[in-house]
C-alpha atoms as a PDB file:
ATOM      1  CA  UNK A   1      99.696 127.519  91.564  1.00  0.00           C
ATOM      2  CA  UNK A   2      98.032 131.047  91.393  1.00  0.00           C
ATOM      3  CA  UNK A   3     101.287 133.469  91.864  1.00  0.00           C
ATOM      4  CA  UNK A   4     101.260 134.775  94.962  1.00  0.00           C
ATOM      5  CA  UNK A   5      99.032 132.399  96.363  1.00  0.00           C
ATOM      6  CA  UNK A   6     100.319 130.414  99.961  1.00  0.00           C
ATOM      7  CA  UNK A   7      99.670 126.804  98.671  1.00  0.00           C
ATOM      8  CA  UNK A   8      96.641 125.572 101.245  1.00  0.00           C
ATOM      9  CA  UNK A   9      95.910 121.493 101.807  1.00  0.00           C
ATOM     10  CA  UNK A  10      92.476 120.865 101.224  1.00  0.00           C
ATOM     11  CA  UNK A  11      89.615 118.899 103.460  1.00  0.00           C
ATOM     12  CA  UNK A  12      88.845 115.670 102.906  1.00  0.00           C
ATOM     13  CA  UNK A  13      85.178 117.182 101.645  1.00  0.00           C
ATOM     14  CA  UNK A  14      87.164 119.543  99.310  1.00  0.00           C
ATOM     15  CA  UNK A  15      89.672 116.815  97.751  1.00  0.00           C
ATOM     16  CA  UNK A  16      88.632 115.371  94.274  1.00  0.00           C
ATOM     17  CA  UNK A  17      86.854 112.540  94.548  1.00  0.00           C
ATOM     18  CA  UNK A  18      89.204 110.465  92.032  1.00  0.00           C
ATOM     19  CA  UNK A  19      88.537 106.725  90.887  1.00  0.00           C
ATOM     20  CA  UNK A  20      88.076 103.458  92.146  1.00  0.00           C
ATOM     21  CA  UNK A  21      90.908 101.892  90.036  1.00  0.00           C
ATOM     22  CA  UNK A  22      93.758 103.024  88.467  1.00  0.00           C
ATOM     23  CA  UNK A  23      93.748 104.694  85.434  1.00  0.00           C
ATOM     24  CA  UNK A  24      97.045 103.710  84.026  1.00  0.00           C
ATOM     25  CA  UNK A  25      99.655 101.005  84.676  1.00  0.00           C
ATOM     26  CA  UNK A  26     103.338 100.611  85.907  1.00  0.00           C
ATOM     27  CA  UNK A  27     106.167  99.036  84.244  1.00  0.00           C
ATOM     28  CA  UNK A  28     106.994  95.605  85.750  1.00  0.00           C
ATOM     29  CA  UNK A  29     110.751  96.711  85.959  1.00  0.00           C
ATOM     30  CA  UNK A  30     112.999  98.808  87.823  1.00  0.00           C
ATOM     31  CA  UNK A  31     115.102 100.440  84.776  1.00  0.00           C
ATOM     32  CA  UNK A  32     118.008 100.545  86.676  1.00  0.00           C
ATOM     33  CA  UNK A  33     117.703  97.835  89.528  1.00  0.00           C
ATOM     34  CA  UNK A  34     116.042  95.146  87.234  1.00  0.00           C
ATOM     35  CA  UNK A  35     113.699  93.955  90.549  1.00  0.00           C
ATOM     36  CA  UNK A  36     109.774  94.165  89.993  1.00  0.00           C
ATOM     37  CA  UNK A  37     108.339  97.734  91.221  1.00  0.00           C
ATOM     38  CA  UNK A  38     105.227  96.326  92.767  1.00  0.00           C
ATOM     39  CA  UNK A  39     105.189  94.092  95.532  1.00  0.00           C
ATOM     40  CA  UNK A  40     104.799  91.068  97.033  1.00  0.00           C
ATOM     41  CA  UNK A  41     108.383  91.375  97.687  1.00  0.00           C
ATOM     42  CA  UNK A  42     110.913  89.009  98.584  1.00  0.00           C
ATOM     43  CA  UNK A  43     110.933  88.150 102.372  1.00  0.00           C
ATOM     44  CA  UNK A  44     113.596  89.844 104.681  1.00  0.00           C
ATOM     45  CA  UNK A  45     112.909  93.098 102.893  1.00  0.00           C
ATOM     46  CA  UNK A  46     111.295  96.153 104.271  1.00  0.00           C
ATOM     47  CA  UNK A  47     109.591  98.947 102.926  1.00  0.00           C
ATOM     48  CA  UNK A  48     110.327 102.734 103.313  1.00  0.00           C
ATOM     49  CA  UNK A  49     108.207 105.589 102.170  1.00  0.00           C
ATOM     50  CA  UNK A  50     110.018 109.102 101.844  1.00  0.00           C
ATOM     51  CA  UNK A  51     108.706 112.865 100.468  1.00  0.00           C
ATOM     52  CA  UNK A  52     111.686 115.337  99.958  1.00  0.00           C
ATOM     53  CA  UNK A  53     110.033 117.245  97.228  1.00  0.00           C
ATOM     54  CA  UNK A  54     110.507 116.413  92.974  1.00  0.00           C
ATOM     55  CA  UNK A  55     110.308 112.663  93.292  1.00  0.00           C
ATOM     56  CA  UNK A  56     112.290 112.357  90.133  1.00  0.00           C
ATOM     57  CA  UNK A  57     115.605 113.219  92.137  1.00  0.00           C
ATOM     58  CA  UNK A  58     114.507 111.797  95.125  1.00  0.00           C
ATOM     59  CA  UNK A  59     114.124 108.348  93.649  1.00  0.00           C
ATOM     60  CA  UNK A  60     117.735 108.643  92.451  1.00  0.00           C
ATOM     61  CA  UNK A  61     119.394 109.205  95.286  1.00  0.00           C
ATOM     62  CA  UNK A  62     117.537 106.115  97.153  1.00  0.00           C
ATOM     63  CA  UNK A  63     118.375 103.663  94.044  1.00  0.00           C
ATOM     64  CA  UNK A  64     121.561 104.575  94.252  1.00  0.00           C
ATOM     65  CA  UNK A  65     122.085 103.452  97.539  1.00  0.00           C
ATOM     66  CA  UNK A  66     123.621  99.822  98.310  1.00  0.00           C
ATOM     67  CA  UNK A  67     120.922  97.754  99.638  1.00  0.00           C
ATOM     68  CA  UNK A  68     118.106  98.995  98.275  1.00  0.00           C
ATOM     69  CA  UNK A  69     116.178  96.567  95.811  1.00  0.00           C
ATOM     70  CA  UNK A  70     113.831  98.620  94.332  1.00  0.00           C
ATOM     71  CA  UNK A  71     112.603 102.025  93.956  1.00  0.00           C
ATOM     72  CA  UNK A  72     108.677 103.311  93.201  1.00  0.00           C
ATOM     73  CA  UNK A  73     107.691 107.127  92.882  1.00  0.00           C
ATOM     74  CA  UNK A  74     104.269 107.592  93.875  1.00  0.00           C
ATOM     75  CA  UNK A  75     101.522 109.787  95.834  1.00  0.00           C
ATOM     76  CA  UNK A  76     100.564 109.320  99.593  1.00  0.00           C
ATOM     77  CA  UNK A  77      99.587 111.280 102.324  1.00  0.00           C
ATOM     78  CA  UNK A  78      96.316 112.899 100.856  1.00  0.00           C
ATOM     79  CA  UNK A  79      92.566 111.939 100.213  1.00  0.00           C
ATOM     80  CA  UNK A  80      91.779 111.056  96.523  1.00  0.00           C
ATOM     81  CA  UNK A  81      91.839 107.441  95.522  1.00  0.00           C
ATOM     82  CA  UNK A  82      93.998 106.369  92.582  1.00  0.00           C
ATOM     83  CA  UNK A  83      95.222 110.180  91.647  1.00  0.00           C
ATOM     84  CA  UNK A  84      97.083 111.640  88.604  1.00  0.00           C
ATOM     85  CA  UNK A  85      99.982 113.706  88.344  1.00  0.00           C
ATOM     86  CA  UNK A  86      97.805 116.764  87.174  1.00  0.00           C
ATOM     87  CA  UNK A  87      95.319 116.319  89.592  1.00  0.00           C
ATOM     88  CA  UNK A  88      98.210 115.713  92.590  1.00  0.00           C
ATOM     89  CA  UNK A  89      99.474 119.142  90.970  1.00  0.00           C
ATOM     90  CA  UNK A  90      96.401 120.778  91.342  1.00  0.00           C
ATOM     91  CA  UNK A  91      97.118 120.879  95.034  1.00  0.00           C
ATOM     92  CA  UNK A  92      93.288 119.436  95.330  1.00  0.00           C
ATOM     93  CA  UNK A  93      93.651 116.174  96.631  1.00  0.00           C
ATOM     94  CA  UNK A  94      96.366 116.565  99.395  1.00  0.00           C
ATOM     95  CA  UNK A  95      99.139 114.400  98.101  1.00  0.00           C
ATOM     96  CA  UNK A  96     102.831 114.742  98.133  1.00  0.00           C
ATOM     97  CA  UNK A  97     105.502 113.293  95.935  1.00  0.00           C
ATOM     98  CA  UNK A  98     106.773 110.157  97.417  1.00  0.00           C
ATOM     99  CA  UNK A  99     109.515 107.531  96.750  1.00  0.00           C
ATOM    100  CA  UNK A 100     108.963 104.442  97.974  1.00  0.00           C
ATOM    101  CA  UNK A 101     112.169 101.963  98.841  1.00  0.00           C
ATOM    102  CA  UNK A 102     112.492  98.455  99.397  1.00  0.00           C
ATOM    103  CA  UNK A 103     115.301  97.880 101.189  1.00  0.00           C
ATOM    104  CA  UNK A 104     117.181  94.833 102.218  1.00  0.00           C
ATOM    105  CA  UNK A 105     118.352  95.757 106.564  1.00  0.00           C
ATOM    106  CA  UNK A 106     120.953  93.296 106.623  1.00  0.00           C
ATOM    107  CA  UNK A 107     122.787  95.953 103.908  1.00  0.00           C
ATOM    108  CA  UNK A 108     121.593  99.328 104.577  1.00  0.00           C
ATOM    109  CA  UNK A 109     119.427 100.417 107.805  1.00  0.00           C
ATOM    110  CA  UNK A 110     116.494 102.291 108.326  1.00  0.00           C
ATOM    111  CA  UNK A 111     118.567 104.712 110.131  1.00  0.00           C
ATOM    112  CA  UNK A 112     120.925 105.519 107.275  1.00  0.00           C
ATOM    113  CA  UNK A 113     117.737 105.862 104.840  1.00  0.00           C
ATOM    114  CA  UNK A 114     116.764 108.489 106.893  1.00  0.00           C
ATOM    115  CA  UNK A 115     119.882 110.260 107.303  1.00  0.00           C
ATOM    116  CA  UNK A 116     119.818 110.243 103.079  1.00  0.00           C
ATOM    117  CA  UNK A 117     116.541 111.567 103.296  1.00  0.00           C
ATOM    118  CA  UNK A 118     117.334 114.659 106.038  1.00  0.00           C
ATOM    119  CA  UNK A 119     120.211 115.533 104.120  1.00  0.00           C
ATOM    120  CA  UNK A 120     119.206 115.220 100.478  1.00  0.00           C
ATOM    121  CA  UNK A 121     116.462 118.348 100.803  1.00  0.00           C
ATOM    122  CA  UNK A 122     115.746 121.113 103.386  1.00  0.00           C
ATOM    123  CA  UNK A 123     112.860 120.358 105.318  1.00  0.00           C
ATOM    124  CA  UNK A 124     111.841 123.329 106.650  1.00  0.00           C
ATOM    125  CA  UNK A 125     110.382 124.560 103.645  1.00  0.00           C
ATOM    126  CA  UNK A 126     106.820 123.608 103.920  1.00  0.00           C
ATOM    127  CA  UNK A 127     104.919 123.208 100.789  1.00  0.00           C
ATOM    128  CA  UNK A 128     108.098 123.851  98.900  1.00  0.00           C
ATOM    129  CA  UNK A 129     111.397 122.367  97.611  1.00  0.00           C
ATOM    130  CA  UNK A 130     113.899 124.781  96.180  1.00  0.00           C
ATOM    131  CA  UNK A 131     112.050 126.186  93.359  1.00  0.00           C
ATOM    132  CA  UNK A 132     109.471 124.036  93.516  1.00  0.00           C
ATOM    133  CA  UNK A 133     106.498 125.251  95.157  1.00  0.00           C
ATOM    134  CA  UNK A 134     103.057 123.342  96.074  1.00  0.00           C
ATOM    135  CA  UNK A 135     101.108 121.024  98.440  1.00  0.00           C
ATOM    136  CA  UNK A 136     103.079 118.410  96.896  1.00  0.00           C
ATOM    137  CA  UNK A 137     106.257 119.268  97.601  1.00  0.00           C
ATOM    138  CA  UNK A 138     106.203 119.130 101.042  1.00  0.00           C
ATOM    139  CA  UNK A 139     108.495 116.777 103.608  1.00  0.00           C
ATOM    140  CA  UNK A 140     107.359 113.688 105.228  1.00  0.00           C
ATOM    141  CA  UNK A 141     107.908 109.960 106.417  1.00  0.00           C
ATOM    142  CA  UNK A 142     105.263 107.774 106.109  1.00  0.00           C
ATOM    143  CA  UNK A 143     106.414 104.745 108.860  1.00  0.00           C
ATOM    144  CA  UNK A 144     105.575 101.064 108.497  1.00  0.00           C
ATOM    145  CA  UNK A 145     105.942  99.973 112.180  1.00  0.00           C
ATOM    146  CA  UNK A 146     106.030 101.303 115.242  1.00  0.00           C
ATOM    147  CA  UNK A 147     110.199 101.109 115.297  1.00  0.00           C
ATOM    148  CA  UNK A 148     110.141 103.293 111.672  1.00  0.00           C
ATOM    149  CA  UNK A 149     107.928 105.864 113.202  1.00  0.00           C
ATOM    150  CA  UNK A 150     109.968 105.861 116.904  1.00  0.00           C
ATOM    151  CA  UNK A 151     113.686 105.649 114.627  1.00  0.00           C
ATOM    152  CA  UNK A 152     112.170 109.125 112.277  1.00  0.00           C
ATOM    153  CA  UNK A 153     110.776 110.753 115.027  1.00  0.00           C
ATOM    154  CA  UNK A 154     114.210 110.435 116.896  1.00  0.00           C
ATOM    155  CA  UNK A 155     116.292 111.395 114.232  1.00  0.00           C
ATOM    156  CA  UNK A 156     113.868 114.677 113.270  1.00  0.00           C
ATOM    157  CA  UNK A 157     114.816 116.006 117.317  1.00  0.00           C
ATOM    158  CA  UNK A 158     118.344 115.164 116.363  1.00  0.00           C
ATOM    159  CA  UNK A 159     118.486 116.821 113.401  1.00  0.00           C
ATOM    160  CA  UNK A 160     116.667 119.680 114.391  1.00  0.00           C
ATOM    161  CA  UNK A 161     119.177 120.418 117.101  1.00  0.00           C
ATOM    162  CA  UNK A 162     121.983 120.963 114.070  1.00  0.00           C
ATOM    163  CA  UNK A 163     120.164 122.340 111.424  1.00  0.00           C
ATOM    164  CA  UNK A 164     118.868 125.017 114.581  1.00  0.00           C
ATOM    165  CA  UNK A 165     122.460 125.801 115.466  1.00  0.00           C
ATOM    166  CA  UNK A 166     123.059 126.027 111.667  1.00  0.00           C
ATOM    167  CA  UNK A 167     120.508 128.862 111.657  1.00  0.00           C
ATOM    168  CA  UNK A 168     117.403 126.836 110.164  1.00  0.00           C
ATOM    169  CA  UNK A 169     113.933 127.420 110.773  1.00  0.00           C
ATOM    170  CA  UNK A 170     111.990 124.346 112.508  1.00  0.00           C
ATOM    171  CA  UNK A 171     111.327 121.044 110.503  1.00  0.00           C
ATOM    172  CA  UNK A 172     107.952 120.876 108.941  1.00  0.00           C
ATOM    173  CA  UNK A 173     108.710 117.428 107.798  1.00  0.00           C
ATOM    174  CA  UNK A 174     105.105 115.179 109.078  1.00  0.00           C
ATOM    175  CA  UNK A 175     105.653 111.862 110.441  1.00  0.00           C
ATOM    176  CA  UNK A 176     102.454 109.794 109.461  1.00  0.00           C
ATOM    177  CA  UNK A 177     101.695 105.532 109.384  1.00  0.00           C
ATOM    178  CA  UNK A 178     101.783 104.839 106.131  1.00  0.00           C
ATOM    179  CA  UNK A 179      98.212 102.466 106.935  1.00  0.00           C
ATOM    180  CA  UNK A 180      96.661 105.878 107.225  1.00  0.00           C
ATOM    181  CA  UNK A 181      97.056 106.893 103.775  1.00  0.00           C
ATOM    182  CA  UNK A 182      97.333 104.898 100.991  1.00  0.00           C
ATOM    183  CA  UNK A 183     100.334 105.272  98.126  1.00  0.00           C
ATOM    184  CA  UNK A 184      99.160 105.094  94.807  1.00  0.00           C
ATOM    185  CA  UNK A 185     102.612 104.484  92.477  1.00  0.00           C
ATOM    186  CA  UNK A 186     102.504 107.245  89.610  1.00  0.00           C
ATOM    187  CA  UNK A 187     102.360 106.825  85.729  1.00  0.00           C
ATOM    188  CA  UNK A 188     105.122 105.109  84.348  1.00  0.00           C
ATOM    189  CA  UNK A 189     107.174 108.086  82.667  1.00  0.00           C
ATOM    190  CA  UNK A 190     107.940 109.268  86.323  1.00  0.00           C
ATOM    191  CA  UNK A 191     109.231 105.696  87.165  1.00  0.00           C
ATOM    192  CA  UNK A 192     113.158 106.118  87.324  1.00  0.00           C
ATOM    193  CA  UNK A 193     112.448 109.135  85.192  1.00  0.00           C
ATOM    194  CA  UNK A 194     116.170 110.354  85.237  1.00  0.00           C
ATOM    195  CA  UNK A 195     117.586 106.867  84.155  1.00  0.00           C
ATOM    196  CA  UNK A 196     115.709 107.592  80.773  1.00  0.00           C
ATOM    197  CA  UNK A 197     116.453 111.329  80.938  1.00  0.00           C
ATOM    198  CA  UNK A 198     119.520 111.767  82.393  1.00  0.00           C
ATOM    199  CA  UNK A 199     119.983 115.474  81.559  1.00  0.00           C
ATOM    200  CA  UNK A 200     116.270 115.930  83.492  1.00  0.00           C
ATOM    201  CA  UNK A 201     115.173 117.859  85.864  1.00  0.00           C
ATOM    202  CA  UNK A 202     116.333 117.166  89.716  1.00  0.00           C
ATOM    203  CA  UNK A 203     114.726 120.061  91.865  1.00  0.00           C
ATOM    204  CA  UNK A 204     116.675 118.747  95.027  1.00  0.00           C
ATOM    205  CA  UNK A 205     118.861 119.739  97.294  1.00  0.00           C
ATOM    206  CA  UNK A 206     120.110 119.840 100.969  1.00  0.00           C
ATOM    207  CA  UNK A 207     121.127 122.106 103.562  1.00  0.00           C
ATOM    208  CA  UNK A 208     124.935 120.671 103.891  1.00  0.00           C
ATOM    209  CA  UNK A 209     124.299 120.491 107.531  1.00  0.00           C
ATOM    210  CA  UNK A 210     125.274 116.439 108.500  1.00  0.00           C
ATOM    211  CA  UNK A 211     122.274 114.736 110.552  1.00  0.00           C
ATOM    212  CA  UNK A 212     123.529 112.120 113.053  1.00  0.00           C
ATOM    213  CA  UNK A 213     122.222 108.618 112.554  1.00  0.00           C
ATOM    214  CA  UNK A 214     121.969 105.994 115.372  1.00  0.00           C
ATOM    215  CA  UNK A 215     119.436 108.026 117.335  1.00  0.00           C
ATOM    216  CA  UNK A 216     117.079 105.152 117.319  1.00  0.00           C
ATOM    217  CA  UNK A 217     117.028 101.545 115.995  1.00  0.00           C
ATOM    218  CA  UNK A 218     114.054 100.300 113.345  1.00  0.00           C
ATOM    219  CA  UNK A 219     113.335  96.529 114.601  1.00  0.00           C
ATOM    220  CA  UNK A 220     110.512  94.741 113.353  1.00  0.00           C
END
């Protein structure tokens, strides 16, 4: 980022044009969990996409969670196939940092994944997270069914209402189907990056204001 320079999403015409196939692999392995990274996954399990800025943190505090099988940091939510990390920090192809979880809902629900996710970063930032500043920083769901993207609308109303009477700005957190734009799981030193750093670099944190959970239930 240029200093002084508002970070500005590009156009679908002004992305880079990227690659029709990865350019690098992913470990088979969650470091910590032990469960594969990619999918097919096991049946009964659900999938979860969340950006709360540095996905190094991020993925920490969802693998750390009871429930959740496995964790992925990746890119979603912009316009260039099969990105890099230098090329997603460009800021010219329009993704954000993104943690996927696969999560088992007969141990942990959608709605508490969400309520992590609200109160692990302050999403009112925009293209920012604490002092991390860029396009790829910025908040957002990306829903797998119609019940994800009804449960995280519901909760972003609720939680608006506290964080409001807190003295927060409004939520710029978007709320897109994941079908709409592809993740692409980044290089393998990001995977569970502070498991094999733990003295890294976590960039995250919330507002301490509590969001309520039970808003809205995730079926199907």
């Amino acid at each position: 980022m240029i200093f002084g320079r508002i970070p500005q999403l590009p156009t679908p015409e002004e992305a880079l044009r990227g690659r029709p196939e990865p350019s690098y692999g992913v470990p088979d392995k969650h470091t910590v969990l032990g469960n594969p990274l990619l999918g097919p996954y096991p049946s009964g399990l659900e999938v979860a996409d969340f950006a709360l800025g540095c996905f190094w943190g991020a993925e920490r505090k969802f693998w750390q969670t009871p429930g959740v099988w496995t964790t992925l940091a990746g890119y979603q939510g912009g316009y260039t196939p099969h990105p890099t990390y230098d090329e997603v920090c460009s800021g010219r192809t329009g993704h954000t940092e993104v943690v996927r979880v696969v999560f088992d809902p007969a141990v942990v629900s959608y709605e508490s994944l969400l309520k992590l996710f609200w109160e692990s970063h302050n999403p009112t930032q925009g293209f920012r997270q604490g002092n991390d500043v860029g396009t790829q920083y910025r908040s957002a769901i990306h829903t797998h069914s119609d019940a994800q993207a009804a449960a995280a609308q519901s909760s972003r109303e609720a939680y608006q209402k506290v964080l409001t009477g807190s003295g927060y700005g409004d939520i710029t957190t978007e709320i897109l189907p994941a079908a709409d734009r592809p993740f692409y799981p980044a290089e393998a030193y990001h995977q569970q990056y502070l498991d094999k750093n733990p003295a890294g670099y976590c960039g995250i944190g919330g507002t301490g204001v509590s969001c309520p959970i039970g808003v809205a239930k995730a079926e199907g």
